[in-house]
Protein backbone atom coordinates (compact mmCIF):
# COMPACT_ATOMS: atom_id res chain seq x y z
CA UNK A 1 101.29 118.67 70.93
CA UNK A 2 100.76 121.73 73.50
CA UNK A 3 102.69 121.58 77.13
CA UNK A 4 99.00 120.88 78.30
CA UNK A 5 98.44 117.96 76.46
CA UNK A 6 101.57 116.13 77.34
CA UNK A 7 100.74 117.42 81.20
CA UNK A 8 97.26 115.46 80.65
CA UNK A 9 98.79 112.42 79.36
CA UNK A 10 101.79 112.24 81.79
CA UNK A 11 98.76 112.64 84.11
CA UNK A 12 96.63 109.62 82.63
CA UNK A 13 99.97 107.32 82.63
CA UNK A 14 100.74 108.06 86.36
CA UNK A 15 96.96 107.17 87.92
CA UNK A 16 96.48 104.61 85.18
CA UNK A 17 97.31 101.61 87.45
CA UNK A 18 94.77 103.19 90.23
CA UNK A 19 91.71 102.45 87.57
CA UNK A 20 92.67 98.91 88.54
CA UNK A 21 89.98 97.27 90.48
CA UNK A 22 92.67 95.87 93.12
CA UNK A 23 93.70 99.17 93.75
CA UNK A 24 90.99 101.15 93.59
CA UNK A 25 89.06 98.34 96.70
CA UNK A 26 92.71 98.92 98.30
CA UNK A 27 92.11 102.94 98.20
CA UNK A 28 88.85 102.79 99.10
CA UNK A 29 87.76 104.42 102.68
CA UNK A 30 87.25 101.90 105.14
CA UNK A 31 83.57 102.51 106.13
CA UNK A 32 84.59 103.78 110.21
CA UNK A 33 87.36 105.89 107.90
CA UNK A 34 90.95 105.38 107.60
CA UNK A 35 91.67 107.20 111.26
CA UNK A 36 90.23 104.45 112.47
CA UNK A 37 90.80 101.30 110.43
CA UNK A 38 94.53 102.35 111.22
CA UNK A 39 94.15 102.98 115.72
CA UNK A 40 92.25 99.69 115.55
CA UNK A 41 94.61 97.84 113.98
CA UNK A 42 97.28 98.93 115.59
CA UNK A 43 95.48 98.15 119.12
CA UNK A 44 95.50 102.29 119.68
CA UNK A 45 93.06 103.35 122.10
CA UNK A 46 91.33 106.83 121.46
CA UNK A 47 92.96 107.90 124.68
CA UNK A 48 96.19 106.71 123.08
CA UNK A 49 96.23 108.40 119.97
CA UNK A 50 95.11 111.64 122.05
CA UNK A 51 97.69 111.47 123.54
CA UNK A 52 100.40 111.52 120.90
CA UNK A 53 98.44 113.88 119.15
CA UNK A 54 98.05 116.17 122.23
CA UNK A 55 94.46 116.45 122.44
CA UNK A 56 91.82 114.81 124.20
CA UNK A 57 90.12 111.89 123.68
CA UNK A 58 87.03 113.62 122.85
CA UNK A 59 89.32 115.40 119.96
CA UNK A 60 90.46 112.02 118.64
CA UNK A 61 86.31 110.89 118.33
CA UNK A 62 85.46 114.01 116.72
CA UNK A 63 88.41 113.56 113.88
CA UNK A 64 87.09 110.26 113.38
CA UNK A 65 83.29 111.71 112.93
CA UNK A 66 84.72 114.20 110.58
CA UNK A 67 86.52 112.08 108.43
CA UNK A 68 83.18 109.21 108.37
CA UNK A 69 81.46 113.34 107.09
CA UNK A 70 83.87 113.69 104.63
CA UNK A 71 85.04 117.28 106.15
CA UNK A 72 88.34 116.62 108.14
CA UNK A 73 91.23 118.78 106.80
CA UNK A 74 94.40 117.26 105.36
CA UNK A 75 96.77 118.80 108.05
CA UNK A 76 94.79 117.19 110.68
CA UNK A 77 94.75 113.82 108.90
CA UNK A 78 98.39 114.46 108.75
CA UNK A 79 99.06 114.31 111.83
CA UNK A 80 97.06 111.98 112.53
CA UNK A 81 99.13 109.18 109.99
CA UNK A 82 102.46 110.77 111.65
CA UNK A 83 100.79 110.09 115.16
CA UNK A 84 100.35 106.61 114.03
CA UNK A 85 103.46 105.33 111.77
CA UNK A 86 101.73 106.53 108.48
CA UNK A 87 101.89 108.70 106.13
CA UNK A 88 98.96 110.40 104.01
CA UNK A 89 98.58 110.22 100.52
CA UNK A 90 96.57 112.23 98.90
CA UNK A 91 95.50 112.41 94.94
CA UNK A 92 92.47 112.12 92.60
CA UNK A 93 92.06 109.44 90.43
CA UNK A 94 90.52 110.41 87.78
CA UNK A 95 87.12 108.25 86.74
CA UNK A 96 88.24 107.70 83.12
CA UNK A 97 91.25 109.15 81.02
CA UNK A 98 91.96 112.75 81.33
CA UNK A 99 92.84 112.71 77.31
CA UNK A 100 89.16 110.73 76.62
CA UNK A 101 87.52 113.05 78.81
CA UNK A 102 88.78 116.33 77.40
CA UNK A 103 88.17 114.77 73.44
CA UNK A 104 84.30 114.22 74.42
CA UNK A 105 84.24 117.21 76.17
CA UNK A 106 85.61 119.16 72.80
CA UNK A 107 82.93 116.93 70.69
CA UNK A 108 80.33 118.04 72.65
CA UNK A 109 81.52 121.59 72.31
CA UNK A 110 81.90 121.38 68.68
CA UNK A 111 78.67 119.96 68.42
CA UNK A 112 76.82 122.90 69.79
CA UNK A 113 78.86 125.29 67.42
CA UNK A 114 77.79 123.61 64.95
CA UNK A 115 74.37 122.75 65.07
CA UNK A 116 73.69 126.49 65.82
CA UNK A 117 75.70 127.30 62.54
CA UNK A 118 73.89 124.29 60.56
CA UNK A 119 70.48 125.77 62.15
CA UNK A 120 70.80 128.70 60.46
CA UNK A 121 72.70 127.75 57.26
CA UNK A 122 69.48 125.53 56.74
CA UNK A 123 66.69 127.92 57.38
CA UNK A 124 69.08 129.67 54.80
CA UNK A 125 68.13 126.52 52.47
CA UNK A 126 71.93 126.06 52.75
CA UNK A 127 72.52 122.95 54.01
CA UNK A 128 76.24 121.31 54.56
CA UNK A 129 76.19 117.60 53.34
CA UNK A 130 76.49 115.11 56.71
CA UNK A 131 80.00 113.97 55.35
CA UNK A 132 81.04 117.52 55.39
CA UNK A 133 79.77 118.35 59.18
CA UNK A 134 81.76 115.28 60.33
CA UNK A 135 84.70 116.28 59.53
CA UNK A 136 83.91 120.40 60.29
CA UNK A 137 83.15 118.62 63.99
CA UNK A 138 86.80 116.90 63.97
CA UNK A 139 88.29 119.88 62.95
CA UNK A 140 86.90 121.81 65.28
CA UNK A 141 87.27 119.47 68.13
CA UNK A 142 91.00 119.28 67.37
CA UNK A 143 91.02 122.95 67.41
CA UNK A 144 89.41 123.28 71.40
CA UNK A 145 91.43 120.10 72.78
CA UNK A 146 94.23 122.61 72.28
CA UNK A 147 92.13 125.50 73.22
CA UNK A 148 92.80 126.90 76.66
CA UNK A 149 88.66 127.82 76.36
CA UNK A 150 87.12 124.47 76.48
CA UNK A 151 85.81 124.52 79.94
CA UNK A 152 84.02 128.05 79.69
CA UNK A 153 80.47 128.08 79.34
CA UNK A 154 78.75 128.33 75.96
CA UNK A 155 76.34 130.23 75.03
C-alpha cells in the first residue's frame, strides 16, 4: 500500500462519523449563518460584537452578509468565534469515501484506455474476449489507484 493510500484511508476513518446524518444537520449552516446563530443566542447585539471585535456595527452586518454569500474569509470568522467564546472549525467532509471515490475514478479511467485500445484491436478483427477486458480493467485500475496521474486529463 503507497503512503497515499494509507493518507486516504486515515482520511476516510477520521470524517467517517461526519457522514452521519446527526452530524452532518449539526454542521450544517444555520440559514442567517453561524455569525449569527451564535450573537443571537448569546443575546449579542451587533453593536456588541462590534465592539469586541473593534469595528463598527455596520462591519459586524456586513460579516454576517458575507458569510449568508458564502465569501467571508476564515481569519475574519476567526475572530469572530474568539470575539464570541468559540472557536472555528474548519474541514471538508468528504460526500462519500475518499478510497470509493478514487477506485471509480481509476475504473472510469481504465475504461477509456481501454475501449480506445479494444476500438482498434477490433477494427483489427482482433477482438479480446469480455472475460479478458474485465480483468485488463482491474488490472489497470489497480495500477492508477497507485498512480500519482489519475486526476490528469485524458486524452
Amino acid at each position: 500500500m503507497t503512503n497515499t493510500q494509507v493518507i486516504r484511508r486515515a482520511v476516510d476513518q477520521r470524517v467517517a462519523p461526519l457522514h452521519e446524518p446527526p452530524a452532518r444537520a449539526a454542521l450544517a449552516r444555520p440559514a442567517g449563518g453561524w455569525v449569527r446563530a451564535i450573537r443571537s443566542a448569546l443575546g449579542m447585539s451587533t453593536t456588541d460584537l462590534a465592539r469586541r471585535l473593534e469595528v463598527t456595527p455596520v462591519a459586524v452586518r456586513k460579516l454576517e452578509a458575507s458569510e449568508r454569500a458564502g465569501v467571508v474569509r476564515l481569519d475574519t470568522l476567526t475572530r469572530a468565534a474568539d470575539a464570541m467564546g468559540c472557536d472555528l472549525v474548519y474541514a471538508f467532509v468528504p460526500r462519500a469515501s475518499l478510497v470509493e471515490f478514487v477506485e471509480t475514478r481509476a475504473m472510469q479511467v481504465a475504461d477509456q484506455e481501454l475501449s480506445r485500445v479494444h476500438t482498434t484491436m477490433a477494427l483489427e478483427d482482433q477482438s479480446v474476449p469480455a472475460d479478458e477486458r474485465a480483468r485488463m480493467r482491474e488490472e489497470r485500475a489497480r495500477e492508477l489507484v497507485a498512480a500519482r496521474d489519475l486526476w490528469r486529463d485524458q486524452d
